[in-house]
C-alpha atoms as a PDB file:
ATOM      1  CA  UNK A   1     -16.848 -10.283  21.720  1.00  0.00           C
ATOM      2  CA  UNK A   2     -16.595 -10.165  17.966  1.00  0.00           C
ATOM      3  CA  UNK A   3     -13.406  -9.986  15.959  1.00  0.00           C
ATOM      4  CA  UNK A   4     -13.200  -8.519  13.251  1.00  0.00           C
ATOM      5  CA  UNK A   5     -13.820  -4.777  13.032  1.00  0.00           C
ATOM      6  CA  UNK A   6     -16.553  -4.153  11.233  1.00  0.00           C
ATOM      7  CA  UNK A   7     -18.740  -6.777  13.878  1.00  0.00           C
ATOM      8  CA  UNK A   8     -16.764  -4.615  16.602  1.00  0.00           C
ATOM      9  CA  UNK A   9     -17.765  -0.977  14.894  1.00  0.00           C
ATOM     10  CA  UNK A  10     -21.187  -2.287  14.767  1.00  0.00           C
ATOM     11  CA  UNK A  11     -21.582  -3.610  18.357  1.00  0.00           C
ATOM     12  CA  UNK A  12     -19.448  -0.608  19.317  1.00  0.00           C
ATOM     13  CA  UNK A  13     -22.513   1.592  17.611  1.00  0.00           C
ATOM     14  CA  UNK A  14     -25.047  -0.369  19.158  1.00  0.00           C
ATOM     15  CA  UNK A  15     -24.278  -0.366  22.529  1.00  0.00           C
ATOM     16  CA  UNK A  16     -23.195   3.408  22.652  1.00  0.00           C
ATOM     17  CA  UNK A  17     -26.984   3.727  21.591  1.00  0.00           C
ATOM     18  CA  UNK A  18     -28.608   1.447  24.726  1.00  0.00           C
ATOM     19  CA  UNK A  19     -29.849   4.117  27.572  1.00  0.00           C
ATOM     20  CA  UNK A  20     -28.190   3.553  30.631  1.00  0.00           C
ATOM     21  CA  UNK A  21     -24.706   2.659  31.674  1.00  0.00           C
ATOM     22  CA  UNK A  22     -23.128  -0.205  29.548  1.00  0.00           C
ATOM     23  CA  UNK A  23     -20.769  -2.645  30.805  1.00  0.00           C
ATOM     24  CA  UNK A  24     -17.107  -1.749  31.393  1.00  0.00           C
ATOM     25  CA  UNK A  25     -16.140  -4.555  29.229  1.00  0.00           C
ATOM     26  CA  UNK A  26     -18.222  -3.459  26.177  1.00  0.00           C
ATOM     27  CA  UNK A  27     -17.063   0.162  26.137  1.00  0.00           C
ATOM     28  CA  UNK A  28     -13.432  -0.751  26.741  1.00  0.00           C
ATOM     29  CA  UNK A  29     -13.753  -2.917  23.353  1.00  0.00           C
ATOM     30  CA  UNK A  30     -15.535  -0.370  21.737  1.00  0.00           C
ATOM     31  CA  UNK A  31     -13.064   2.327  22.508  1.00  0.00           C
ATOM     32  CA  UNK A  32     -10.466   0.348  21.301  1.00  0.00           C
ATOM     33  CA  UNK A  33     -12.592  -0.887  17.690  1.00  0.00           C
ATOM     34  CA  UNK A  34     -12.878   3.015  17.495  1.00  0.00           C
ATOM     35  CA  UNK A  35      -8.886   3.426  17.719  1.00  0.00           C
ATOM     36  CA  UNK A  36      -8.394   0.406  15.508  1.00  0.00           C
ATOM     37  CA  UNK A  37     -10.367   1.986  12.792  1.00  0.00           C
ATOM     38  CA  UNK A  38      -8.583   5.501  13.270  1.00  0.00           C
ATOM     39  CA  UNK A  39      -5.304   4.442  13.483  1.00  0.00           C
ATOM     40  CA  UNK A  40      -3.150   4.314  10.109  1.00  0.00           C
ATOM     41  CA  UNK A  41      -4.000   2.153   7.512  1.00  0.00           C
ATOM     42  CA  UNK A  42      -7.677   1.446   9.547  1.00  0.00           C
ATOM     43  CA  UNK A  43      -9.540   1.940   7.024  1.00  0.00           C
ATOM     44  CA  UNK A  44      -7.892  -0.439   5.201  1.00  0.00           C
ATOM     45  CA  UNK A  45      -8.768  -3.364   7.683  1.00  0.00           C
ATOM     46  CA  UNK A  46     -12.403  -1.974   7.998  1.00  0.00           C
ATOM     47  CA  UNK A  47     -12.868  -2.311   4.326  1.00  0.00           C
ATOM     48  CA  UNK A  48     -11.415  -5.571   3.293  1.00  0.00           C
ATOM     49  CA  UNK A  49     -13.918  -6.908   6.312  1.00  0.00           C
ATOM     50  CA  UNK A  50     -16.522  -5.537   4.210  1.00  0.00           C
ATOM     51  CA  UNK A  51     -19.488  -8.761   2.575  1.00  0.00           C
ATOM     52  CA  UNK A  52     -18.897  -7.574  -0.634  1.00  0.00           C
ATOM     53  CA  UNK A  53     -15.173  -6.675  -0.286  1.00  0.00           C
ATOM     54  CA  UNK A  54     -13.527 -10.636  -1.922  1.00  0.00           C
ATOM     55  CA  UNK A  55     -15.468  -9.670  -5.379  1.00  0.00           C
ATOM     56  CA  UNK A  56     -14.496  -6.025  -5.114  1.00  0.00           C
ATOM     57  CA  UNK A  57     -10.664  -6.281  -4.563  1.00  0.00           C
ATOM     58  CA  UNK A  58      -8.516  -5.050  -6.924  1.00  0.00           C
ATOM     59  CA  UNK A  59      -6.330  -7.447  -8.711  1.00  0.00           C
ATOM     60  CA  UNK A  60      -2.765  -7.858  -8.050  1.00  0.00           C
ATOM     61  CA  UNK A  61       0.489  -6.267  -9.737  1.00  0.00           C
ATOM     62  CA  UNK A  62       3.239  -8.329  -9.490  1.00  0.00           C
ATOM     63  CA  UNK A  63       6.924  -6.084  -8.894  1.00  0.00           C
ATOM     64  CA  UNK A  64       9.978  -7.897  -9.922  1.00  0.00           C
ATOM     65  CA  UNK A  65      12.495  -7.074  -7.161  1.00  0.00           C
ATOM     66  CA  UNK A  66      15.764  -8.350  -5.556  1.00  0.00           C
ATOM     67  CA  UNK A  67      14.382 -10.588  -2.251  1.00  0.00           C
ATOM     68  CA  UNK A  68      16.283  -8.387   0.053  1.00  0.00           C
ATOM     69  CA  UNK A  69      14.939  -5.182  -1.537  1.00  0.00           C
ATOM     70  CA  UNK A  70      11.172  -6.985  -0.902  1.00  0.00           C
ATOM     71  CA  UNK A  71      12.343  -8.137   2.734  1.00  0.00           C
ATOM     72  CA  UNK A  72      12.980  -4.666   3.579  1.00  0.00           C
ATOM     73  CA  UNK A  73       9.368  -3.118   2.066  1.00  0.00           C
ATOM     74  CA  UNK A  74       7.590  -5.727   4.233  1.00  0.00           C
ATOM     75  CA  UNK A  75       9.072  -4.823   7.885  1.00  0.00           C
ATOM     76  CA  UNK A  76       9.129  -1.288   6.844  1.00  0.00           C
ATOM     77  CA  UNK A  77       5.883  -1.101   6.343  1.00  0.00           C
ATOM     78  CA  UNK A  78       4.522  -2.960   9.490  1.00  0.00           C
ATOM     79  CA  UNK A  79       6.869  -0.688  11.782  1.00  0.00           C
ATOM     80  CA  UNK A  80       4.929   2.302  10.146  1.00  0.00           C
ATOM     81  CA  UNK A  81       1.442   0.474  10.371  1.00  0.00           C
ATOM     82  CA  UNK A  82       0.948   0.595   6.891  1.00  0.00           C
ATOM     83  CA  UNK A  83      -0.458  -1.863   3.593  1.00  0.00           C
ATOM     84  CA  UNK A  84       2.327  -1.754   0.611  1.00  0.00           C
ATOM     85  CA  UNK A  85      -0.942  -1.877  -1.349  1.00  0.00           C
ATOM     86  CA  UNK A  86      -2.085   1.084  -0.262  1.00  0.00           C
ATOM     87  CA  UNK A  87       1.254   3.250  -0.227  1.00  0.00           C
ATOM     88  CA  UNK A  88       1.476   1.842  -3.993  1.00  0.00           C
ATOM     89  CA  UNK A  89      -2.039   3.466  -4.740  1.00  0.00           C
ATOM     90  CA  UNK A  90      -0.996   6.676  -3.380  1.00  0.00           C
ATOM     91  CA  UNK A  91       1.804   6.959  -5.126  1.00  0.00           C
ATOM     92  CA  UNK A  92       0.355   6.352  -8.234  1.00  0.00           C
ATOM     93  CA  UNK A  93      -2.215   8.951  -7.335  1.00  0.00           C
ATOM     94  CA  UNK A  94       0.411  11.623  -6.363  1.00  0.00           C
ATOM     95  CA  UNK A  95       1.961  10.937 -10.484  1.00  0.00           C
ATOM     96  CA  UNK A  96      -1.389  10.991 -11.861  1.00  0.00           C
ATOM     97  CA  UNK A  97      -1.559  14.503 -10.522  1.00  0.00           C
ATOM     98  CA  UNK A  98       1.451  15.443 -11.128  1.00  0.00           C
ATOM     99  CA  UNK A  99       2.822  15.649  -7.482  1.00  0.00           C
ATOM    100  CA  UNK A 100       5.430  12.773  -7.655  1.00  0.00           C
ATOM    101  CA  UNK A 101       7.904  11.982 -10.217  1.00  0.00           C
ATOM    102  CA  UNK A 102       9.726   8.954 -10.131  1.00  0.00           C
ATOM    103  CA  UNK A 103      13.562   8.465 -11.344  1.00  0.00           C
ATOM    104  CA  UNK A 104      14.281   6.590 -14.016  1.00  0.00           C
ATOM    105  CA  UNK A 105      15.604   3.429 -12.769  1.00  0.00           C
ATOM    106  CA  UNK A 106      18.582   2.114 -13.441  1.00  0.00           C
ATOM    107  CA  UNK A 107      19.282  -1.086 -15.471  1.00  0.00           C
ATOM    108  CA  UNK A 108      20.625  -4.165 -13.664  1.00  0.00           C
ATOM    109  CA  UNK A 109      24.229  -4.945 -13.765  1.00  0.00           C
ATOM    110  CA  UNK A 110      23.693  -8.673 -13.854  1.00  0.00           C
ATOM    111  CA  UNK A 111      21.035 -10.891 -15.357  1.00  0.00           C
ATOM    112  CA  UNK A 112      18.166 -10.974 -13.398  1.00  0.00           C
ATOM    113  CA  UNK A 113      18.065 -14.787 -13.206  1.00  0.00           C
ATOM    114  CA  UNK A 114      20.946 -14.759 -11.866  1.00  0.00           C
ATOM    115  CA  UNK A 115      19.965 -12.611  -8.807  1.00  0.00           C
ATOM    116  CA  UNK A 116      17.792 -13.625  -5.728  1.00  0.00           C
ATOM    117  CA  UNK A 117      14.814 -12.395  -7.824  1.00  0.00           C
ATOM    118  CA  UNK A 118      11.383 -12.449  -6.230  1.00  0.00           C
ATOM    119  CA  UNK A 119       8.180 -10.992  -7.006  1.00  0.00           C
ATOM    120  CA  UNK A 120       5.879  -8.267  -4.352  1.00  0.00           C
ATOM    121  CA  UNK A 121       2.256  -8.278  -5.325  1.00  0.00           C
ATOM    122  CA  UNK A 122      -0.109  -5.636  -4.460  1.00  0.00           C
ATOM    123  CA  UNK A 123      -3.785  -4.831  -5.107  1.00  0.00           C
ATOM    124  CA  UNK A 124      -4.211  -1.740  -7.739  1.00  0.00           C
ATOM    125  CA  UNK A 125      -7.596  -1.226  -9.504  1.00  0.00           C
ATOM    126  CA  UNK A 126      -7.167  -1.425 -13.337  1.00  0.00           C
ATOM    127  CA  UNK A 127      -8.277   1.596 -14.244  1.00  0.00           C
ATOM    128  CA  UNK A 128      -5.670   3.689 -11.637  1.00  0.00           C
ATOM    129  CA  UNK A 129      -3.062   1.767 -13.185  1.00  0.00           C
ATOM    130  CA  UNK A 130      -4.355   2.281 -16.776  1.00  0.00           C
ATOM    131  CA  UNK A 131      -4.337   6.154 -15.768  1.00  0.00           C
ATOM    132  CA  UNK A 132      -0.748   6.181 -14.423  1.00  0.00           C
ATOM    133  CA  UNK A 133       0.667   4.525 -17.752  1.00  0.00           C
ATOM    134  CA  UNK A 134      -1.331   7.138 -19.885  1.00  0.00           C
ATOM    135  CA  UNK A 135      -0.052   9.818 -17.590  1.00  0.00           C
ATOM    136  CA  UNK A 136       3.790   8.088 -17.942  1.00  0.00           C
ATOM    137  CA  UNK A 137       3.378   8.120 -21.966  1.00  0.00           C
ATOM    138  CA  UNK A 138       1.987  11.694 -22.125  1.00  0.00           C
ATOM    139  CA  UNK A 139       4.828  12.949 -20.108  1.00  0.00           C
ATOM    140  CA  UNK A 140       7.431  11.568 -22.900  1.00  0.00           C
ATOM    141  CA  UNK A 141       5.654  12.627 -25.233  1.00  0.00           C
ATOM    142  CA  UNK A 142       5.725  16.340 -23.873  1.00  0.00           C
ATOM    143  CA  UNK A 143       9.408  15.883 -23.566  1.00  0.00           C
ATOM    144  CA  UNK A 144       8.896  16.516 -19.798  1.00  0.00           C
ATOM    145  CA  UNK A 145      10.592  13.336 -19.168  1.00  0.00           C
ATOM    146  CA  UNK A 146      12.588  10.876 -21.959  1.00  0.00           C
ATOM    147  CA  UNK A 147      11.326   8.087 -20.451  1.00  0.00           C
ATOM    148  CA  UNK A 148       7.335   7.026 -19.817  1.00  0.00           C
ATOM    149  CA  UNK A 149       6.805   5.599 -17.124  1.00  0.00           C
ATOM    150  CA  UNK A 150       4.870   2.503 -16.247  1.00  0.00           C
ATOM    151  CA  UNK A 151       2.703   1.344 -13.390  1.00  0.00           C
ATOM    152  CA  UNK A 152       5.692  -1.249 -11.779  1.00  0.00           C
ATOM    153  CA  UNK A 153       8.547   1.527 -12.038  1.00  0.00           C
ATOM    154  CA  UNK A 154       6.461   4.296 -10.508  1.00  0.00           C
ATOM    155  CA  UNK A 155       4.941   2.006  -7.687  1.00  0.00           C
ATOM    156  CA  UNK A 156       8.775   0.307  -6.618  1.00  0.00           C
ATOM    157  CA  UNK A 157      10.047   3.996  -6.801  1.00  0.00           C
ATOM    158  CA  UNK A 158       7.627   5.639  -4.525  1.00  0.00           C
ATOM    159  CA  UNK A 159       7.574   2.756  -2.104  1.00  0.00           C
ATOM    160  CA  UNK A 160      11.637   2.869  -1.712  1.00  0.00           C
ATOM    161  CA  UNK A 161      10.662   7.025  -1.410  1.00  0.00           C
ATOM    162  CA  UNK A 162       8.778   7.042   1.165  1.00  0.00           C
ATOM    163  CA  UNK A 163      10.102   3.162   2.659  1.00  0.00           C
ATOM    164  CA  UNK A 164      13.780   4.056   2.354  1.00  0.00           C
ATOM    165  CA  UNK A 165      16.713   1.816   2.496  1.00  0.00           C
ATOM    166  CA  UNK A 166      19.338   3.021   4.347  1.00  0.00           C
ATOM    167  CA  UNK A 167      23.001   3.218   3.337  1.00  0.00           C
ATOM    168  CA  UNK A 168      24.448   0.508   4.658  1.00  0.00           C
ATOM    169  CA  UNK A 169      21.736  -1.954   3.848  1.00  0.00           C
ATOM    170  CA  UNK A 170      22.436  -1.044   0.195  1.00  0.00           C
ATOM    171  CA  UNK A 171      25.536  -1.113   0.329  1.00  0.00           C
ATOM    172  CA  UNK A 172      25.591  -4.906   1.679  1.00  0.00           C
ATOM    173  CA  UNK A 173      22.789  -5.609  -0.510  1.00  0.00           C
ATOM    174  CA  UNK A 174      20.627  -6.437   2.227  1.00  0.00           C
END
């Protein structure tokens, strides 16, 4: 059996085409390539298995963030099934249409050297991020908000919205 998804959506395809009855075996993998690719965040492994997909990733962002803050992010988003990179896009989609508005953050207390500073990277396509810092700028200068926005702050807000640390974890700076 193949293993990546796309080979198993394509066998899956093929064989659901034959005449006759397929093997057990074959349809039992091809239910579950099916699921795979449904499931949340399967179209996210279906497309980074695409030939072309290595030239046509976007490049990284790198967010400066506290190493227990990053820690966090990470296992959150595996319980829910989910790519950072791809709750970072939406988010930046939801405040390029106006449906999310992050808080201003607040400035560290100490010097960030001096903190367990560590860097999450995730893959953003130029031009959404170029679209979310216009949007941040235009919304100062409409005196909507007294601060613009940029790219980082908007994607480490909406990923602590909808990945949120709990009280005590903040509190112990864990």
């Amino acid at each position: 059996m193949p293993s990546n998804l796309r080979q198993r959506l394509t066998t899956a395809a093929a064989t659901l085409r034959e005449p006759g009855t397929p093997d057990p075996g074959v349809l039992a993998d091809a239910a579950e390539a099916i699921d795979e690719a449904l499931a949340p965040n399967g179209w996210s492994k279906l497309r980074r298995t695409e030939p072309t997909a290595v030239s046509k990733l976007s490049p990284n962002k790198s967010i400066h963030m506290e190493r227990s803050l990053r820690t966090h992010l990470h296992q959150a988003a595996e319980a829910k099934g989910v790519a950072l990179s791809d709750l970072a896009e939406e988010g930046l989609r939801l405040f390029i249409a106006g449906e999310y508005l992050p808080e201003r953050p607040q400035r560290a207390a100490t010097n960030p050297d001096e903190r367990d500073s560590v860097t999450l990277n995730v893959a953003l396509a130029k031009d959404l991020r170029d679209q979310a810092d216009t949007r941040g700028k235009e919304l100062k200068e409409s005196g909507e908000l007294d601060w613009a926005p940029k790219t980082v702050q908007i994607v480490k807000a909406y990923l602590l919205h909808v990945l949120p640390m709990s009280t005590a974890k903040k509190a112990k700076g864990k």
